[in-house]
C-alpha atoms as a PDB file:
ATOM      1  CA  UNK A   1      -9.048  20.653 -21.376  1.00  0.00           C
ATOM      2  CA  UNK A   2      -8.901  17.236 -19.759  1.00  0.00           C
ATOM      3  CA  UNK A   3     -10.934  14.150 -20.801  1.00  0.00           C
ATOM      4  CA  UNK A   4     -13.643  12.344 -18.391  1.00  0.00           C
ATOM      5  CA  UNK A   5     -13.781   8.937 -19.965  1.00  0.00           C
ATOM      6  CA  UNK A   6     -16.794   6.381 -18.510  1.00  0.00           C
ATOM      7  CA  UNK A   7     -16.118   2.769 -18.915  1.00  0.00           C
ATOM      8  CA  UNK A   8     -18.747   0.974 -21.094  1.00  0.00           C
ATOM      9  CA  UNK A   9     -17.051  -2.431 -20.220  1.00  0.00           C
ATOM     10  CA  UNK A  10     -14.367  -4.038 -18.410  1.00  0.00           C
ATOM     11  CA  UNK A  11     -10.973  -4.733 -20.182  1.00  0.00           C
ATOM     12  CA  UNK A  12      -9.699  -8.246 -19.897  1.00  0.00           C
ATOM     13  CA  UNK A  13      -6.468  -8.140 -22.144  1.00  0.00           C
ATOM     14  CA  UNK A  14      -3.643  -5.433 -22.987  1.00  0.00           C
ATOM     15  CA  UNK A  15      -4.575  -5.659 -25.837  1.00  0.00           C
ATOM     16  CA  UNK A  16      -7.535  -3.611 -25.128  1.00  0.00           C
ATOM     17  CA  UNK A  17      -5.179  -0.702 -23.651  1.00  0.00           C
ATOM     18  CA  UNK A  18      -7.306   1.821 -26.178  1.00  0.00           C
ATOM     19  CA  UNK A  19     -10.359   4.336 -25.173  1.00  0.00           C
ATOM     20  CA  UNK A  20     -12.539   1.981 -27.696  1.00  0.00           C
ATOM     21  CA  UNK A  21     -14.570   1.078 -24.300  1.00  0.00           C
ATOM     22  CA  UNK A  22     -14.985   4.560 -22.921  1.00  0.00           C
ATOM     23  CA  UNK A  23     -17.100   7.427 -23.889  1.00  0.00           C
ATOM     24  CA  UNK A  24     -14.990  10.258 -23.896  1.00  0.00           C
ATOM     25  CA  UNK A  25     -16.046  13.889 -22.298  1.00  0.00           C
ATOM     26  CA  UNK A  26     -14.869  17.033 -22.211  1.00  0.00           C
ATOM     27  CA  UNK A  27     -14.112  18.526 -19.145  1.00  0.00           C
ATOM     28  CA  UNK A  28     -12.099  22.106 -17.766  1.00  0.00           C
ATOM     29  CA  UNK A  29      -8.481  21.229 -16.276  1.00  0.00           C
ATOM     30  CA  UNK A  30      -8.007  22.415 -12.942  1.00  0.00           C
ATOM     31  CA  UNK A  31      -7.058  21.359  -9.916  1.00  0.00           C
ATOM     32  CA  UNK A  32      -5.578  17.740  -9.204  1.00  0.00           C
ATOM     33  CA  UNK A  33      -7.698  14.588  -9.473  1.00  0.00           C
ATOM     34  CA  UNK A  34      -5.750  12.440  -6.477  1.00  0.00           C
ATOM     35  CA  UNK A  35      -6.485   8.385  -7.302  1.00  0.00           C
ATOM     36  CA  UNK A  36      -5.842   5.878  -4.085  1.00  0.00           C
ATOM     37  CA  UNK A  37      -5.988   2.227  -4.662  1.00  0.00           C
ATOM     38  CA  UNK A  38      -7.652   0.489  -0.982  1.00  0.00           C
ATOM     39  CA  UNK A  39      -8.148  -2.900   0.134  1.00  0.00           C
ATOM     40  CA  UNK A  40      -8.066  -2.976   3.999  1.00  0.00           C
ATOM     41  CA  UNK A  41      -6.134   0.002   4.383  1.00  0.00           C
ATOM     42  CA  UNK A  42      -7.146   1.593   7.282  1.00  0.00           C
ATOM     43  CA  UNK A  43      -4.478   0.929   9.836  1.00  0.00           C
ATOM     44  CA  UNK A  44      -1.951   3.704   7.395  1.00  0.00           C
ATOM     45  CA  UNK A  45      -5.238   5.398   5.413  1.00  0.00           C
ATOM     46  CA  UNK A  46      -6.025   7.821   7.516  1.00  0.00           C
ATOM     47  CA  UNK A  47      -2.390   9.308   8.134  1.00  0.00           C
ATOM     48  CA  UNK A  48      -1.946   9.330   3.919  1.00  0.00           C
ATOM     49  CA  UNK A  49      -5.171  11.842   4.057  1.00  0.00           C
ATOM     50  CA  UNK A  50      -5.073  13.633   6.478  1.00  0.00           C
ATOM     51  CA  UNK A  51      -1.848  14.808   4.927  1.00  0.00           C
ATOM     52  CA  UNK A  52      -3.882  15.942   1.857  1.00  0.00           C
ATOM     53  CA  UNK A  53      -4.780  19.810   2.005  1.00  0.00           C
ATOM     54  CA  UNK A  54      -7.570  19.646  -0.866  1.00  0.00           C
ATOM     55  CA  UNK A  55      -8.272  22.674  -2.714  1.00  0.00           C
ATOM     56  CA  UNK A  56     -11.342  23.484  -4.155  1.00  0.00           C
ATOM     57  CA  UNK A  57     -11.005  21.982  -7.453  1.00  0.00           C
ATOM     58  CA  UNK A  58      -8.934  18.825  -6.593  1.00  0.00           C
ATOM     59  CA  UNK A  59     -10.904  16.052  -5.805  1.00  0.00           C
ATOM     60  CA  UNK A  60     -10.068  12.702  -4.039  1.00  0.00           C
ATOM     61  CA  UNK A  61     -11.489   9.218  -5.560  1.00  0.00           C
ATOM     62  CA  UNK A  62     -10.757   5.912  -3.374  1.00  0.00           C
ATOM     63  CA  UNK A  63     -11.366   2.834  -5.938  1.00  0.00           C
ATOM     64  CA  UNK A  64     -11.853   0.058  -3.162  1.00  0.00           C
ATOM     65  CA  UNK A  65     -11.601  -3.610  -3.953  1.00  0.00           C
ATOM     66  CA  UNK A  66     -13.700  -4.969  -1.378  1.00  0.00           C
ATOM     67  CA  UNK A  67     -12.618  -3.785   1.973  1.00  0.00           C
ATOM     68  CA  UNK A  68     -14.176  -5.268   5.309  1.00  0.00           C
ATOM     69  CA  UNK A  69     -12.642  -2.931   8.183  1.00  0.00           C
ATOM     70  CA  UNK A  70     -12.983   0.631   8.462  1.00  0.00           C
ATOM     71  CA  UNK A  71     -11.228   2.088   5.122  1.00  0.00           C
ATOM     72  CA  UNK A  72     -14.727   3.095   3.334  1.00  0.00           C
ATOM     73  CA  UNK A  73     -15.506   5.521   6.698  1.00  0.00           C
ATOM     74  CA  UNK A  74     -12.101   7.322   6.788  1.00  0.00           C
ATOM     75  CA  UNK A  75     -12.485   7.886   2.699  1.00  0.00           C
ATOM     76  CA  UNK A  76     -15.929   8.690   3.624  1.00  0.00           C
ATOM     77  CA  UNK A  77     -15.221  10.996   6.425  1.00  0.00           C
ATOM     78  CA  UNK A  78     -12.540  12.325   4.031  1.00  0.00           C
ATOM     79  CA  UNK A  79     -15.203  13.778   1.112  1.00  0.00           C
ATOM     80  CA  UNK A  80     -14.064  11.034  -1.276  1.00  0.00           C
ATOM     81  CA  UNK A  81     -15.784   9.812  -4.789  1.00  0.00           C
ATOM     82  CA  UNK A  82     -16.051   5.884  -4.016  1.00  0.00           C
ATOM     83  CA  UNK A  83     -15.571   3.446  -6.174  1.00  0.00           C
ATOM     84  CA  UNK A  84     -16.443  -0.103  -5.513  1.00  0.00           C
ATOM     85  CA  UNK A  85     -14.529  -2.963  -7.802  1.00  0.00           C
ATOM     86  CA  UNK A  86     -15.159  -6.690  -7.259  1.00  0.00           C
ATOM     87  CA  UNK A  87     -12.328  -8.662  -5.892  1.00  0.00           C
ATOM     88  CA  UNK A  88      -9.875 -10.320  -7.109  1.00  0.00           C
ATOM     89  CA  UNK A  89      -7.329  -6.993  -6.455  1.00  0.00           C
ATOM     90  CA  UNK A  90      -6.239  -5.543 -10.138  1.00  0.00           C
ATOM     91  CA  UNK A  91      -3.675  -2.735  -9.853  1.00  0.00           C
ATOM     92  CA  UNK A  92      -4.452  -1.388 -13.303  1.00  0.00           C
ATOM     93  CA  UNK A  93      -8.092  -2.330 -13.557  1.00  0.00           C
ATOM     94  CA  UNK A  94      -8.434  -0.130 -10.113  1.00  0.00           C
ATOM     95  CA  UNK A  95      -6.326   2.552 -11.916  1.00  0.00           C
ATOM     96  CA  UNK A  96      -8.204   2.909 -15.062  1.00  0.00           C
ATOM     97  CA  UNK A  97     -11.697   2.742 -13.113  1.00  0.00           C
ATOM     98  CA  UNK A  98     -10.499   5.816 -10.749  1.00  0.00           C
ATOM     99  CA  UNK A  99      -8.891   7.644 -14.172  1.00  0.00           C
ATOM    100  CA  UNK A 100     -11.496   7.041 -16.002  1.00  0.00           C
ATOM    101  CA  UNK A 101     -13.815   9.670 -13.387  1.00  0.00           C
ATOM    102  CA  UNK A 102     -11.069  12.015 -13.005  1.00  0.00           C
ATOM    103  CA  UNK A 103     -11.783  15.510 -13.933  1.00  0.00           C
ATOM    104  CA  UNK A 104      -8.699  17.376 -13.533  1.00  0.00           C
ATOM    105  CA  UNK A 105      -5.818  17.208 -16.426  1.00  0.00           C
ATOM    106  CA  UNK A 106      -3.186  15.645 -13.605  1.00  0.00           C
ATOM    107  CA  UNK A 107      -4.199  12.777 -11.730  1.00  0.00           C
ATOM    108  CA  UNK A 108      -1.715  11.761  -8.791  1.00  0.00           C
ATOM    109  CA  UNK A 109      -1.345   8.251  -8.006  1.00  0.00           C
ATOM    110  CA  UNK A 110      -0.944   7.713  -4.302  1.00  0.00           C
ATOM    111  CA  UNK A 111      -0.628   4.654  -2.173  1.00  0.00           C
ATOM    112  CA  UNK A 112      -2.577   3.823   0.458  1.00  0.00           C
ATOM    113  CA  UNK A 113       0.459   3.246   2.468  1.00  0.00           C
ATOM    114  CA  UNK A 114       2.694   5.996   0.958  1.00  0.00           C
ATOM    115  CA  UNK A 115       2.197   8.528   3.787  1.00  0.00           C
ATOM    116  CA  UNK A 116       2.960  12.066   2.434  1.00  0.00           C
ATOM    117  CA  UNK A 117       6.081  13.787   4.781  1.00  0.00           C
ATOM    118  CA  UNK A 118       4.099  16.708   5.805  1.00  0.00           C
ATOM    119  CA  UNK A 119       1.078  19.057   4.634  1.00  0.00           C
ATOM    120  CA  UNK A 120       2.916  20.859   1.866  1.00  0.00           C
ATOM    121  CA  UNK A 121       3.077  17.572  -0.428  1.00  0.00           C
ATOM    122  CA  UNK A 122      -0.015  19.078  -3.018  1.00  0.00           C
ATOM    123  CA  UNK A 123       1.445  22.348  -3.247  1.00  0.00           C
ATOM    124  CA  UNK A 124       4.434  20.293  -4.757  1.00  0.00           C
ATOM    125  CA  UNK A 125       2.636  18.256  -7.291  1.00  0.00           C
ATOM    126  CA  UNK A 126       0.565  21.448  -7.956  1.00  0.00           C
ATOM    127  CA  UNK A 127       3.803  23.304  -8.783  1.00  0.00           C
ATOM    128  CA  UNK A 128       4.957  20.345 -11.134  1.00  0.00           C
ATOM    129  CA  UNK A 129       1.805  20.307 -13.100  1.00  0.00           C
ATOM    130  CA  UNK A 130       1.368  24.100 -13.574  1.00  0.00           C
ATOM    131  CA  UNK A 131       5.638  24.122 -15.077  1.00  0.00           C
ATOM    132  CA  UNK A 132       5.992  20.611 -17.067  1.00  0.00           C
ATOM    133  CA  UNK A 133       6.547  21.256 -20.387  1.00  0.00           C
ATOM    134  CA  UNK A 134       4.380  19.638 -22.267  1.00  0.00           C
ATOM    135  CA  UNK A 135       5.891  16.774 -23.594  1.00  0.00           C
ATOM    136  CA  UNK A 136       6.343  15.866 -19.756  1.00  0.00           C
ATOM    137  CA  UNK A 137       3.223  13.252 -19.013  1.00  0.00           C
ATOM    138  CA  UNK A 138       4.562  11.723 -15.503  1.00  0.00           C
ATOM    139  CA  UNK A 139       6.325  13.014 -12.575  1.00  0.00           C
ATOM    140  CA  UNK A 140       7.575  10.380  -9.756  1.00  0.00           C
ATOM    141  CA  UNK A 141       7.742  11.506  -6.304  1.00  0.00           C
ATOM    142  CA  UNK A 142      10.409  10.126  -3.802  1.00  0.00           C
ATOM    143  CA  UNK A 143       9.314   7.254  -1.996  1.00  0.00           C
ATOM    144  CA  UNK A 144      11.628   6.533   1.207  1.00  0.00           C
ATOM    145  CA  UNK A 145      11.217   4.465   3.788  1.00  0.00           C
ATOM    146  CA  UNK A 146      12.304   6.910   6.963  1.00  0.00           C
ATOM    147  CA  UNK A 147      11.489  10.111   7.191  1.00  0.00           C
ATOM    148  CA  UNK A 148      14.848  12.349   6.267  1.00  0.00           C
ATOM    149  CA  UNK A 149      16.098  13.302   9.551  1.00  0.00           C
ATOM    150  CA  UNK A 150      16.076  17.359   8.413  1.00  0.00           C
ATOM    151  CA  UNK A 151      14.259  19.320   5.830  1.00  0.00           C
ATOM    152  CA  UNK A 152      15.195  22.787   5.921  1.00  0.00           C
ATOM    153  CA  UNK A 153      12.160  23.665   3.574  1.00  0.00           C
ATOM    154  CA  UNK A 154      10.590  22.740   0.732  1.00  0.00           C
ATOM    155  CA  UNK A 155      11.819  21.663  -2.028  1.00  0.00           C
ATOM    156  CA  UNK A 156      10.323  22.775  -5.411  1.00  0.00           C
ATOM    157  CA  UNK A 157      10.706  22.019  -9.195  1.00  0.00           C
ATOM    158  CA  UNK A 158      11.510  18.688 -11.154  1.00  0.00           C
ATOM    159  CA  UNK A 159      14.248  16.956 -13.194  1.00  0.00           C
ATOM    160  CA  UNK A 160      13.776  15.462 -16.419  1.00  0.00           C
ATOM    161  CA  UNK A 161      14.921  11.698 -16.384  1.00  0.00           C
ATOM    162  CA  UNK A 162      17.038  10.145 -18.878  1.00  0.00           C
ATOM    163  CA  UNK A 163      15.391   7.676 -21.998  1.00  0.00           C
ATOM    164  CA  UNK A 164      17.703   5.497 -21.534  1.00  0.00           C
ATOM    165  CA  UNK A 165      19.513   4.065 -18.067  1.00  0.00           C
ATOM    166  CA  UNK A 166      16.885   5.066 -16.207  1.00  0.00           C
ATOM    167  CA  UNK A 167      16.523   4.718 -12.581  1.00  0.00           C
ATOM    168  CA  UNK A 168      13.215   3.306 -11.726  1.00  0.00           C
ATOM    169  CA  UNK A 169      11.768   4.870  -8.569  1.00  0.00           C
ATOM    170  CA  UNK A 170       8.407   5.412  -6.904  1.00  0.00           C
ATOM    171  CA  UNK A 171       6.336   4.102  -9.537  1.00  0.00           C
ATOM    172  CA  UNK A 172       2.279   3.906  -9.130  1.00  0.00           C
ATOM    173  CA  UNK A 173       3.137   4.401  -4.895  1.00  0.00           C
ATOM    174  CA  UNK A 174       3.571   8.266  -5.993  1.00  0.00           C
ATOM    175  CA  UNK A 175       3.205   9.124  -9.495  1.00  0.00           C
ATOM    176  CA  UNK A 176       1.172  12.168 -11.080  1.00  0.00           C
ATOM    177  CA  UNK A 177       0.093  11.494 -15.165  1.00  0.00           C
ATOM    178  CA  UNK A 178      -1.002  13.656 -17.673  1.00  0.00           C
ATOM    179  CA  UNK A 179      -4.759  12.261 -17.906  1.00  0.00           C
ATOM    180  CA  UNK A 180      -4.492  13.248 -22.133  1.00  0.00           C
ATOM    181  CA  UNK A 181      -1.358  10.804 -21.887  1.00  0.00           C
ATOM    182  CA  UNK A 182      -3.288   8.242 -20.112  1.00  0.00           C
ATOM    183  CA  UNK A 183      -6.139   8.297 -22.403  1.00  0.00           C
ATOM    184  CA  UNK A 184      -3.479   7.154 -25.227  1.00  0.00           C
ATOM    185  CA  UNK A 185      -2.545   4.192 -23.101  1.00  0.00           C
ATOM    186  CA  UNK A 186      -4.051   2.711 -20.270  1.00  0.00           C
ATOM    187  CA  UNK A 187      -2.453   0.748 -17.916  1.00  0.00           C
ATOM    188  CA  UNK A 188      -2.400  -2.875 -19.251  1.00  0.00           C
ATOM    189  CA  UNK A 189      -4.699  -5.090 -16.834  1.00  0.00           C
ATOM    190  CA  UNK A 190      -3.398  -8.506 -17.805  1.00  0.00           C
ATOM    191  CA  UNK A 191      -0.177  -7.422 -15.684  1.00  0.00           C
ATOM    192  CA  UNK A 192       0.069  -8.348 -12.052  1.00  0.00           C
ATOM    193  CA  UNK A 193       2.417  -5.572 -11.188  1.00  0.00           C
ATOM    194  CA  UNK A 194       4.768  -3.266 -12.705  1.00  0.00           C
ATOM    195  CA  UNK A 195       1.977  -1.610 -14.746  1.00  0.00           C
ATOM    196  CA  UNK A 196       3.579   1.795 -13.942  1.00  0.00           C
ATOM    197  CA  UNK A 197       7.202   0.574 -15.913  1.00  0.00           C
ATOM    198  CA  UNK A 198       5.164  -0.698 -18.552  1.00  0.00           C
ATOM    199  CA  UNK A 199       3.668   2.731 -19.162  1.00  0.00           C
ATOM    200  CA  UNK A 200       6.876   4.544 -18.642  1.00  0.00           C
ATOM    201  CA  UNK A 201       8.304   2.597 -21.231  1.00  0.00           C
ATOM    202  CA  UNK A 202       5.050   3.252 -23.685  1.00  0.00           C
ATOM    203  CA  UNK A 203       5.204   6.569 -23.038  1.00  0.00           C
ATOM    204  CA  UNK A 204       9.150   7.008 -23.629  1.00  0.00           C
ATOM    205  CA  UNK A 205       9.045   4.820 -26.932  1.00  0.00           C
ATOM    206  CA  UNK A 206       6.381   7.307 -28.327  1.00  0.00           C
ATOM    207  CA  UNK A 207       8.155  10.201 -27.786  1.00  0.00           C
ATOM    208  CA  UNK A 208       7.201  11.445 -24.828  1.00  0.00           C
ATOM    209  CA  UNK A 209       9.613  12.372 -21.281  1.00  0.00           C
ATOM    210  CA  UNK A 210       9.151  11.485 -17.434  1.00  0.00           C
ATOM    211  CA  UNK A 211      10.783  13.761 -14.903  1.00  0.00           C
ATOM    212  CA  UNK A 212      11.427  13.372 -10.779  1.00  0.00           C
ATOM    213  CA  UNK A 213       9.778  15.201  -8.584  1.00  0.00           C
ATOM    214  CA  UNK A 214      12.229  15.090  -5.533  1.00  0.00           C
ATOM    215  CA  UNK A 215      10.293  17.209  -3.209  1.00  0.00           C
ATOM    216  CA  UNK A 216       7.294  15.186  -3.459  1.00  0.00           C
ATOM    217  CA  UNK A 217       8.194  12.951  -0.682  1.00  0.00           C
ATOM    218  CA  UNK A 218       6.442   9.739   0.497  1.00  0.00           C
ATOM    219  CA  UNK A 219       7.148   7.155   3.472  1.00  0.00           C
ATOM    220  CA  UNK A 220       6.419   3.332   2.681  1.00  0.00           C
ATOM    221  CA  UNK A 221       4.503   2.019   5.226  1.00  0.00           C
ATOM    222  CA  UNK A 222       3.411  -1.081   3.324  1.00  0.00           C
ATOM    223  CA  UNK A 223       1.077  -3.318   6.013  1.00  0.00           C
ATOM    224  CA  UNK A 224       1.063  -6.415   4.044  1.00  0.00           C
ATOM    225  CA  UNK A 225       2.550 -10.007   6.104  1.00  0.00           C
ATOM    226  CA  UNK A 226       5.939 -11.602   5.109  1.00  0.00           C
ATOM    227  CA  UNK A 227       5.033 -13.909   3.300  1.00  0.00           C
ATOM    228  CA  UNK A 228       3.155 -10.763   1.052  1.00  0.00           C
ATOM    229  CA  UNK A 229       5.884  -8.911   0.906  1.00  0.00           C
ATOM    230  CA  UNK A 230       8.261 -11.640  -0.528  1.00  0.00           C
ATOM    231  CA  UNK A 231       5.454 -12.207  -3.659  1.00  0.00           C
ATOM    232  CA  UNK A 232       5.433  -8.653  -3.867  1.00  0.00           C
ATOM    233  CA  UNK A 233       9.053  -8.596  -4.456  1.00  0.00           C
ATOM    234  CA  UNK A 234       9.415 -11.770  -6.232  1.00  0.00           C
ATOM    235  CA  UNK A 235       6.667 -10.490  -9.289  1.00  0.00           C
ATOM    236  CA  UNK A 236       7.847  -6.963  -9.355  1.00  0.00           C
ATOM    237  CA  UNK A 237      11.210  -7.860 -10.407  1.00  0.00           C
ATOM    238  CA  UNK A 238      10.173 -10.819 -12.315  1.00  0.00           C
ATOM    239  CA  UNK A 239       7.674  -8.518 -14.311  1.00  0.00           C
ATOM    240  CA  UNK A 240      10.690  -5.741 -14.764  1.00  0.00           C
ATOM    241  CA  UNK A 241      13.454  -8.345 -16.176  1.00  0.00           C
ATOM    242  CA  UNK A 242      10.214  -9.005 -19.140  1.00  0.00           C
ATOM    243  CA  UNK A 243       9.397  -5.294 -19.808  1.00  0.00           C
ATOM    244  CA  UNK A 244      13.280  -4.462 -19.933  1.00  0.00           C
ATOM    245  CA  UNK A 245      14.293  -7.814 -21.463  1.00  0.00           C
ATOM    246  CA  UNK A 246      17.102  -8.532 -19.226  1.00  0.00           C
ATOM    247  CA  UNK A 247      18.075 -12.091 -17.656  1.00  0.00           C
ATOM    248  CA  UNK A 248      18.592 -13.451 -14.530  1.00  0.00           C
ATOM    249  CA  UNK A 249      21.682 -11.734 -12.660  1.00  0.00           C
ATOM    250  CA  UNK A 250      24.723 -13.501 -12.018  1.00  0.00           C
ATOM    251  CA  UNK A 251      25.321 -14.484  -8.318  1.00  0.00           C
ATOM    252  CA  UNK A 252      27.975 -11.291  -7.354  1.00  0.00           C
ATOM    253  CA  UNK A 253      25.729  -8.816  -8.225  1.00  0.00           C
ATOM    254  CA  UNK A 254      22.657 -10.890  -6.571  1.00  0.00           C
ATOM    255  CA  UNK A 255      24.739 -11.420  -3.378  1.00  0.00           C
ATOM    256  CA  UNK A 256      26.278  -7.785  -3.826  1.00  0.00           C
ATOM    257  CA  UNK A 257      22.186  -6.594  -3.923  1.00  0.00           C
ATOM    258  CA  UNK A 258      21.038  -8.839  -1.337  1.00  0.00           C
ATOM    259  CA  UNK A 259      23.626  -7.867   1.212  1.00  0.00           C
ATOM    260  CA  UNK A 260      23.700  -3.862   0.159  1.00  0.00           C
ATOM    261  CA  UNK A 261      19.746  -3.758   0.608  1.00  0.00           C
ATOM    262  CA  UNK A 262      20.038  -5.500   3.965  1.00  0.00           C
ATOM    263  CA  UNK A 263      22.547  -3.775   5.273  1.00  0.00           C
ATOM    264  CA  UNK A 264      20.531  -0.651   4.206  1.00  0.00           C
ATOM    265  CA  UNK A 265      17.616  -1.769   6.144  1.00  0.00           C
ATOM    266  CA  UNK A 266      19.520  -2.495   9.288  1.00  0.00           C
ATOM    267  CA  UNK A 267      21.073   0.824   9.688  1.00  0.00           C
ATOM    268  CA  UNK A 268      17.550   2.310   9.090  1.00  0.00           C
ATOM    269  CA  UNK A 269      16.611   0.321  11.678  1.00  0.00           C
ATOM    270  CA  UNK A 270      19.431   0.403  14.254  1.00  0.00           C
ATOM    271  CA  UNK A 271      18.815   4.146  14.561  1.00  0.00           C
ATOM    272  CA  UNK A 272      15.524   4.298  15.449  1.00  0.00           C
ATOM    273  CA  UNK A 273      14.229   5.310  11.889  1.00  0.00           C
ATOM    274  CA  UNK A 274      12.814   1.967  11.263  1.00  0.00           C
ATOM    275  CA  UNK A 275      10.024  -0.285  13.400  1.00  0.00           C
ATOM    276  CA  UNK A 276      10.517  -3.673  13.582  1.00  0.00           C
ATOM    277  CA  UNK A 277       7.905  -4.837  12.009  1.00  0.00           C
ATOM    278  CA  UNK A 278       8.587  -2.707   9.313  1.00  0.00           C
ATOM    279  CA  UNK A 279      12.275  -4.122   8.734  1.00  0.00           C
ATOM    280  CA  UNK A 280      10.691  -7.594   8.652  1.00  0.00           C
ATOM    281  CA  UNK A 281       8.418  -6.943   5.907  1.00  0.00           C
ATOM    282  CA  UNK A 282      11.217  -4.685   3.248  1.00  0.00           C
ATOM    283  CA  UNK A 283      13.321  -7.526   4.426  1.00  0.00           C
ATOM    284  CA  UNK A 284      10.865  -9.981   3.084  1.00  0.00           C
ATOM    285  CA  UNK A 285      10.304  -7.776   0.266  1.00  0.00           C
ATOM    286  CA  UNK A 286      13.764  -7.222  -0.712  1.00  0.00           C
ATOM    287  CA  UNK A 287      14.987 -10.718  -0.103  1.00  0.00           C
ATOM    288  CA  UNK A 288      11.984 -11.866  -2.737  1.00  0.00           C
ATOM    289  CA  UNK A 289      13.336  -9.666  -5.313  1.00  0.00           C
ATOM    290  CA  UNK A 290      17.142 -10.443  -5.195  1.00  0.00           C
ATOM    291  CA  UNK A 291      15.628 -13.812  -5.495  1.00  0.00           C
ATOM    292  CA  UNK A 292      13.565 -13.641  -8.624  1.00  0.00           C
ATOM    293  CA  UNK A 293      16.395 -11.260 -10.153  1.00  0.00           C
ATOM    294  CA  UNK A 294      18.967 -14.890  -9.899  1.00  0.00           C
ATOM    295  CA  UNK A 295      16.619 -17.116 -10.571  1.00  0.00           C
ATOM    296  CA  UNK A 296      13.896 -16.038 -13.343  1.00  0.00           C
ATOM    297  CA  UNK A 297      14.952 -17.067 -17.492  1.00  0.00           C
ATOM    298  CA  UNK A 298      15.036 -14.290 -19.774  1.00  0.00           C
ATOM    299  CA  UNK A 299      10.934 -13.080 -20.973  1.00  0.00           C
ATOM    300  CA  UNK A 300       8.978 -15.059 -22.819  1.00  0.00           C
ATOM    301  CA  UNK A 301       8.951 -13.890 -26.806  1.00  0.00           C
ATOM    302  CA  UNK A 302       5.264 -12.136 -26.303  1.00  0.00           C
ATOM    303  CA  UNK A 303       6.731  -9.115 -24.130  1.00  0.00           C
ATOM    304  CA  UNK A 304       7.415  -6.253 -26.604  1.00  0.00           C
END
């Protein structure tokens, strides 16, 4: 059984992170309940769905802050459950309101510029929901930003990832959560980003596991301007060094980071695997986050 939860009001703090403001239903788990977060995403929208083969119990809810070109038609044209936030953009306010309707038991985060690598991506996350044990309550797909340049076939199963010395990955771009899991924790809505680490770490402290799902693959095609992408990368890593209370980095391993990531880019781009555009913006992106790694103090004393 899964849980349909409808919001009676509209949390404010994370302190509210409870199901206290939802009435809680019960509802038969099947299929998977696919959640896309939309604000003017239709130049990479369409290309994310049509990669979506829907079966007949998924179901596919956009929660749209407020979009002005053409992103409500595709999700229309798409059979999607629309829901309609007020701006200002709230990563985990959009998440809980699109949980919150789910009625599957796994509900798979996508971006709406995380373009799955071919038609097969479902039958992936499928296959990890039907085998994770059940103290499993996330999966993270493999976000890249190039398509590999072969894939024999598909690749199935998942690997459990460590407690500790983690490698963050995908995050809330391509994640699948048990919806039982969720309904413990929500996703706390007084963080600008890194809501997904925040959970991880919830969920890890109470006992639970996250696993990898490597043959859930996603390409990054983030649309957002320079000058977005460096904020982007600035508070992600800023909000990362609080949840994992580390301090700034000294400047070897900033400069070793800053040039390893660039070069990285390059390459991707210097054979044709890359647009231009594209390499501007990670380079904006990355370049933001080296930044806030050297120069952000340690957390302030409120982040547990």
């Amino acid at each position: 059984m899964s849980i349909l939860l409808k919001s009676t009001q509209t949390q404010t703090s994370h302190d509210k992170n409870s199901l206290k403001d939802f009435e809680v239903l019960r509802m038969p788990a099947t299929g998977i309940s696919i959640v896309v977060r939309t604000f003017n995403s239709s130049r990479t929208l369409g290309h994310v769905l049509e990669k979506l083969i829907l079966q007949d119990a998924d179901e596919l809810i956009i929660v749209d802050s407020g979009s002005t070109d053409s992103t409500l038609a595709l999700a229309q044209a798409h059979g999607a459950h629309i829901i309609c936030v007020k701006p200002p953009f709230n990563y985990s306010e959009s998440l809980n309101r699109g949980f919150a309707v789910a009625s599957n038991g796994w509900v798979l985060v996508l971006s709406s510029h995380t373009i799955p690598l071919d038609t097969t991506f479902l039958t992936v996350i499928r296959e990890f929901a039907a085998s994770a044990p059940m103290d499993v309550v996330v999966g993270f797909g493999s976000r890249v930003l190039a398509a590999p340049r072969s894939v024999s076939k598909t690749t199935f199963g998942f690997e459990r990832m460590p407690k500790t010395d983690f490698q963050w990955g995908a995050g809330n771009t391509l994640a699948v959560y048990r919806k039982q899991a969720w309904s413990k924790h929500l996703f706390r809505t007084d963080l600008k980003t890194a809501e997904d680490l925040e959970w991880f770490l919830w969920a890890i402290r109470e006992g639970y596991s996250g696993a990898t799902i490597p043959g859930a693959i996603g390409i990054y095609r983030n649309q957002g301007n320079c000058a977005h992408m460096f904020r982007k990368g600035w508070a992600e890593e800023k909000h990362a060094q609080m949840l994992l209370n580390t301090g700034k980095k000294p400047f070897r391993d900033f400069f070793a980071s800053l040039f390893i990531g660039t070069a990285y880019l390059f390459k991707l781009w210097s054979f044709g695997d890359l647009p231009f555009s594209f390499l501007a913006r990670q380079l904006s992106h990355h370049i933001g986050g080296c930044l806030s790694a050297f120069i952000t103090n340690k957390p302030p004393s409120w982040v547990k």
